[in-house]
Protein backbone atom coordinates (compact mmCIF):
# COMPACT_ATOMS: atom_id res chain seq x y z
CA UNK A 1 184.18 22.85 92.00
CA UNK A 2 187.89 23.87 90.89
CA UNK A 3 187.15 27.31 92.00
CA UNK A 4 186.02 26.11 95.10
CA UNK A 5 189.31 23.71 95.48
CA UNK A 6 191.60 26.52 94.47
CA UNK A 7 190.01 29.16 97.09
CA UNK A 8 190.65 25.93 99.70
CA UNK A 9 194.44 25.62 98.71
CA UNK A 10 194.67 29.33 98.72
CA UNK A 11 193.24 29.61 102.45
CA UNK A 12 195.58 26.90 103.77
CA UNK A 13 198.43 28.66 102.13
CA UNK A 14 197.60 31.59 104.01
CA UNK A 15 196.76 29.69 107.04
CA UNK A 16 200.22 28.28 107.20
CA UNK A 17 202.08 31.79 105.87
CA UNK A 18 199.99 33.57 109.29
CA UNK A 19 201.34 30.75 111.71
CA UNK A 20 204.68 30.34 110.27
CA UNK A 21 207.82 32.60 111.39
CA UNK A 22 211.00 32.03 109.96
CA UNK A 23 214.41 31.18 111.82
CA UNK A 24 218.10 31.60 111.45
CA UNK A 25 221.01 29.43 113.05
CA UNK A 26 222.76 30.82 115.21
CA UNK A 27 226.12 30.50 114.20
CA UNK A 28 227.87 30.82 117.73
CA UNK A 29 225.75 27.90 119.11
CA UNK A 30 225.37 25.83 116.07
CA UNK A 31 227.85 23.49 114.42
CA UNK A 32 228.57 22.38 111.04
CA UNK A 33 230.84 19.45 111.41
CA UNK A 34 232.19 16.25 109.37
CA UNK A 35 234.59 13.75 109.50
CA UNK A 36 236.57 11.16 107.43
CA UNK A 37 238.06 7.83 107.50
CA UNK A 38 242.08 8.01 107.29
CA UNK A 39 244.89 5.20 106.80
CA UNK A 40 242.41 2.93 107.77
CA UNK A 41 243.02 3.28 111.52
CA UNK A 42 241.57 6.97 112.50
CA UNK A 43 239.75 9.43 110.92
CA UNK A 44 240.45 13.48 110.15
CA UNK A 45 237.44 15.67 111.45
CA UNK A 46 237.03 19.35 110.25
CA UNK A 47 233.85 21.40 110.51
CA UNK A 48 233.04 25.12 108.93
CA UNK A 49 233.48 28.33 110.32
CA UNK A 50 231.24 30.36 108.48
CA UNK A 51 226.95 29.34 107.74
CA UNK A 52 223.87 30.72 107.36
CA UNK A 53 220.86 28.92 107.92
CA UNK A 54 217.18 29.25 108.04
CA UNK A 55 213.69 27.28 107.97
CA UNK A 56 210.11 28.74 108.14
CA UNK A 57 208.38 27.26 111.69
CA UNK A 58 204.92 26.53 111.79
CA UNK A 59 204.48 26.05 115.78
CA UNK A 60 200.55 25.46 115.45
CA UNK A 61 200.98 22.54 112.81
CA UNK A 62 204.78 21.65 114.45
CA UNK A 63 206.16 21.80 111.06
CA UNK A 64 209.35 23.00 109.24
CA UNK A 65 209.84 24.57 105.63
CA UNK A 66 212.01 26.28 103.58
CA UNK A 67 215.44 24.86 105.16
CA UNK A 68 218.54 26.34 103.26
CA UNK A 69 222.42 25.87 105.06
CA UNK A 70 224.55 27.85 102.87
CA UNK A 71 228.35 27.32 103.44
CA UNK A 72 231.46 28.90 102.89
CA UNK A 73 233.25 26.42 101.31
CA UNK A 74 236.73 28.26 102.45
CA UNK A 75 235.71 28.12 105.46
CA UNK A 76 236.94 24.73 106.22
CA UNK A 77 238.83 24.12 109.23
CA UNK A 78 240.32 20.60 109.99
CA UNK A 79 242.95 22.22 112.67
CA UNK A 80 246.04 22.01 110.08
CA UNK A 81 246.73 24.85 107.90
CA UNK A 82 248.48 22.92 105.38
CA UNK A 83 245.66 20.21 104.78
CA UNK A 84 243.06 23.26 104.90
CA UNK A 85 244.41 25.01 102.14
CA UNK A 86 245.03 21.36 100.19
CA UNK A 87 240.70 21.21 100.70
CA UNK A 88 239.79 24.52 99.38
CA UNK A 89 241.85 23.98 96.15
CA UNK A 90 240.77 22.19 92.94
CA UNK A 91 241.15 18.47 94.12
CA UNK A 92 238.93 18.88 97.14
CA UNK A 93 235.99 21.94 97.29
CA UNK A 94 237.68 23.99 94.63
CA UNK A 95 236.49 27.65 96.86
CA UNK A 96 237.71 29.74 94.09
CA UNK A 97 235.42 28.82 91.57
CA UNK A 98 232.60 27.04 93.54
CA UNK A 99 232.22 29.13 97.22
CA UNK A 100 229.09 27.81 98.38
CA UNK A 101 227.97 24.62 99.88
CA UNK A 102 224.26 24.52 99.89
CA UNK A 103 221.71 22.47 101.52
CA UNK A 104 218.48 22.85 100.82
CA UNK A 105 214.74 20.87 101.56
CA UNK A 106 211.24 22.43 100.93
CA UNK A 107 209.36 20.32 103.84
CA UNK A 108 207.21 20.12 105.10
CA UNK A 109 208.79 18.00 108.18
CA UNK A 110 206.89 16.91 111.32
CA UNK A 111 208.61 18.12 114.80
CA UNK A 112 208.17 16.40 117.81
CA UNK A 113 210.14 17.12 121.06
CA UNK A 114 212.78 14.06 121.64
CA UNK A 115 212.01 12.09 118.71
CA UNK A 116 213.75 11.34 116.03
CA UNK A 117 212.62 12.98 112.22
CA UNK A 118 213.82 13.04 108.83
CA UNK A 119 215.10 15.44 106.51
CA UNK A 120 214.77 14.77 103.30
CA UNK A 121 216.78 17.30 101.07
CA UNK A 122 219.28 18.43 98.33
CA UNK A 123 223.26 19.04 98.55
CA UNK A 124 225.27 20.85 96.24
CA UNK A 125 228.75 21.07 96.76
CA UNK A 126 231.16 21.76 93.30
CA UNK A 127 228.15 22.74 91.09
CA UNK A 128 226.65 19.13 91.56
CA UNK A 129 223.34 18.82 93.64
CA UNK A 130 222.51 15.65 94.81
CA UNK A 131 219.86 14.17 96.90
CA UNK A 132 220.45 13.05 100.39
CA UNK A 133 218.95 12.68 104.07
CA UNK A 134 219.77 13.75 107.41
CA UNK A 135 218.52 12.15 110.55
CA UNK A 136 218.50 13.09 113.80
CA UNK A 137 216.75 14.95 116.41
CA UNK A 138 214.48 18.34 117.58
CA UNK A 139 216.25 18.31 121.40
CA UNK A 140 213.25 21.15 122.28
CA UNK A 141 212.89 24.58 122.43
CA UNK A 142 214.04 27.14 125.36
CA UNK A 143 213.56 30.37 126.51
CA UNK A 144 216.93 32.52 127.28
CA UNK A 145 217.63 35.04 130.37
CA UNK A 146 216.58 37.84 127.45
CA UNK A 147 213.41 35.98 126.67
CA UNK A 148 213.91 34.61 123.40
CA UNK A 149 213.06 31.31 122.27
CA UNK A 150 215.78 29.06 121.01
CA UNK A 151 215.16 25.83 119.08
CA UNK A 152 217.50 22.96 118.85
CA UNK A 153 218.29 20.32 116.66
CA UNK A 154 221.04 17.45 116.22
CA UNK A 155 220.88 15.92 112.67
CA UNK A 156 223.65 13.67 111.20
CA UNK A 157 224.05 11.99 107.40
CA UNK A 158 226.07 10.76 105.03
CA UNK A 159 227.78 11.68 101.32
CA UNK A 160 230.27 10.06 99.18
CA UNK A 161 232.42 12.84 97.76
CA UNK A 162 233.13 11.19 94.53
CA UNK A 163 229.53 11.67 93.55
CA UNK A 164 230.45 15.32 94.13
CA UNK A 165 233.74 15.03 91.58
CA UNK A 166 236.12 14.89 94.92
CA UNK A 167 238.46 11.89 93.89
CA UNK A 168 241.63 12.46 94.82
CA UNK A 169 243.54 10.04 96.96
CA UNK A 170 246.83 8.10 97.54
CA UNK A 171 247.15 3.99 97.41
CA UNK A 172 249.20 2.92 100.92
CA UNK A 173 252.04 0.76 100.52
CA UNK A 174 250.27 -1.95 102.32
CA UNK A 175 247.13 -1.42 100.17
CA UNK A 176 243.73 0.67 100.99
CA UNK A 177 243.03 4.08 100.27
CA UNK A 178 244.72 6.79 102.20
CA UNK A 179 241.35 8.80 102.22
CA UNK A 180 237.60 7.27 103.13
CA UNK A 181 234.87 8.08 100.24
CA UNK A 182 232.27 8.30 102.57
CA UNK A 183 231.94 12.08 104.78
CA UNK A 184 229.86 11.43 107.88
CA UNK A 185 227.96 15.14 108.53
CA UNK A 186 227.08 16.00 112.21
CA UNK A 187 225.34 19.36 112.87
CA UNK A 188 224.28 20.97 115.78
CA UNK A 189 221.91 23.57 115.69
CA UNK A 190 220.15 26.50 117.80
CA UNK A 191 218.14 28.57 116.07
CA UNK A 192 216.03 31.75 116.95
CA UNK A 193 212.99 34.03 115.16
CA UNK A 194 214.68 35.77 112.05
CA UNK A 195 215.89 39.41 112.97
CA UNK A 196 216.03 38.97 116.57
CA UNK A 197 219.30 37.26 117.71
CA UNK A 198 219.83 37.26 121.60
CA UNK A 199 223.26 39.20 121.15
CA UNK A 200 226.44 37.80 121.95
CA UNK A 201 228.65 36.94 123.79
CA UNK A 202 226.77 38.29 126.93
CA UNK A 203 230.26 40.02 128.11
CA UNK A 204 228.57 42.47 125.50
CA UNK A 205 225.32 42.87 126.50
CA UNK A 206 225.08 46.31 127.99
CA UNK A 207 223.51 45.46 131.32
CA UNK A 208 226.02 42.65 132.20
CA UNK A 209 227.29 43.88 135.26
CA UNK A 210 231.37 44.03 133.62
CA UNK A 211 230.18 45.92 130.72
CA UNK A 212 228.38 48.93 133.16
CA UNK A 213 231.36 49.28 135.26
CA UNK A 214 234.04 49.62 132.62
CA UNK A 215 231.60 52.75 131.61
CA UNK A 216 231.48 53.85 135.01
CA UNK A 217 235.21 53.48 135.20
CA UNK A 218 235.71 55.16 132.24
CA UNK A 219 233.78 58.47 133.57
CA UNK A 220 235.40 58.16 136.90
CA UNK A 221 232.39 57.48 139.28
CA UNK A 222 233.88 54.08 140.50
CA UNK A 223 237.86 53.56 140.82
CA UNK A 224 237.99 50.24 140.05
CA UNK A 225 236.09 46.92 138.44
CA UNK A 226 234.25 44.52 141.19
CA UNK A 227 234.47 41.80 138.24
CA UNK A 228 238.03 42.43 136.81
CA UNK A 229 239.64 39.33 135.34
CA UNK A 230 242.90 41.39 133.72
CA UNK A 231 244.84 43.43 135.53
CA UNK A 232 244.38 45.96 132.82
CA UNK A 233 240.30 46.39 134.44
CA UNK A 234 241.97 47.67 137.27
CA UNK A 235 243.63 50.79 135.58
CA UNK A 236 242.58 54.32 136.26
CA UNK A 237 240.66 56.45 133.70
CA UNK A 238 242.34 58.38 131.38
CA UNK A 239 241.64 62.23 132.27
């Protein structure tokens, strides 16, 4: 009877392992975003400019596994150079000695077009890994002008970064905290199949119209762009 049960959990495995095909974000299309109360009044949002992501898809069952964000924690841009570098020093995400933000969940999670799921997971930011979830959304999946499917997501959470040793703050003269505890996360996702990214931006695709004429310009068979936006498209080729 074990034998039996074993030989059952091995075929499922490699059921699921046949269906499944794994994904990466696509960085250009995808967001990882955050924000953070401030003085009370407003808030300070900042995102990162540089992820990987990926999840194994199992499009027969409709099920996700294997999701890992990694993050550069350097990478973090709130739009003011001075407050970016304060963040990736030793009071904030300390980049130098801890350069990855990971997020990690082993599924498996149920995906349903327009409603809402769950993702139950693991953060580690500073060398501490703590458990937290993300809600949100699977939007759908689409098919591009080049034929490859894109899936999309919208997931949101919460952290509070003095679990994660970030503690630093100022008291206001009129009392309160100059800096919120609790980071709201909002991510935006597209993903496609692992290995084969629809390239970008389609100005570089080779048969976008621009892109065939600048050749052509360049070996002197047309003397000058149809879709030049710079007035440098227009000049002749060099002989």
């Amino acid at each position: 009877m074990k034998n039996l049960t074993g030989l059952f959990i091995l075929l499922n495995i490699l059921a699921f392992n046949a269906n499944a095909k794994d994904f990466e974000l696509i960085k250009e299309h995808s967001r990882i975003a955050f924000d953070v109360d401030y003085m009370l009044m407003t808030k300070v949002d900042g995102q990162f400019k540089d992820f990987q992501g990926f999840f194994a898809l199992n499009a027969a069952e409709n099920d996700i596994t294997k999701i890992k964000i990694i993050v550069k924690a350097d990478s973090v841009d709130t739009n003011d150079g001075k407050r970016d570098f304060h963040l990736r020093g030793h009071e904030f995400f300390f980049g130098a000695t801890y350069p990855q933000i990971t997020f990690e969940a082993p599924g498996p999670i149920k995906i349903e077009q327009g409603k809402k799921m769950q993702v139950p997971g693991y953060l580690t930011m500073r060398g501490i890994k703590r458990p937290i979830i993300l809600e949100g959304i699977y939007k759908g999946k689409l098919k591009d002008p080049w034929g490859k499917e894109n899936y999309f997501f919208n997931l949101t959470g919460e952290l509070d970064r003095k679990v994660y040793g970030i503690v630093w703050n100022k008291t206001m003269d009129a009392g309160g905290a100059l800096i919120g505890d609790t980071v709201r996360l909002n991510l935006t996702v597209q993903a496609q199949v692992l290995g084969e990214k629809t390239p970008f931006s389609t100005h570089m695709v080779p048969t976008t119209k621009g892109i065939v004429e600048r050749d052509q310009l360049s070996k002197g068979t047309i003397k000058k762009l149809s879709t030049a936006t710079d007035p440098k498209d227009q000049s002749k080729p060099k002989k």
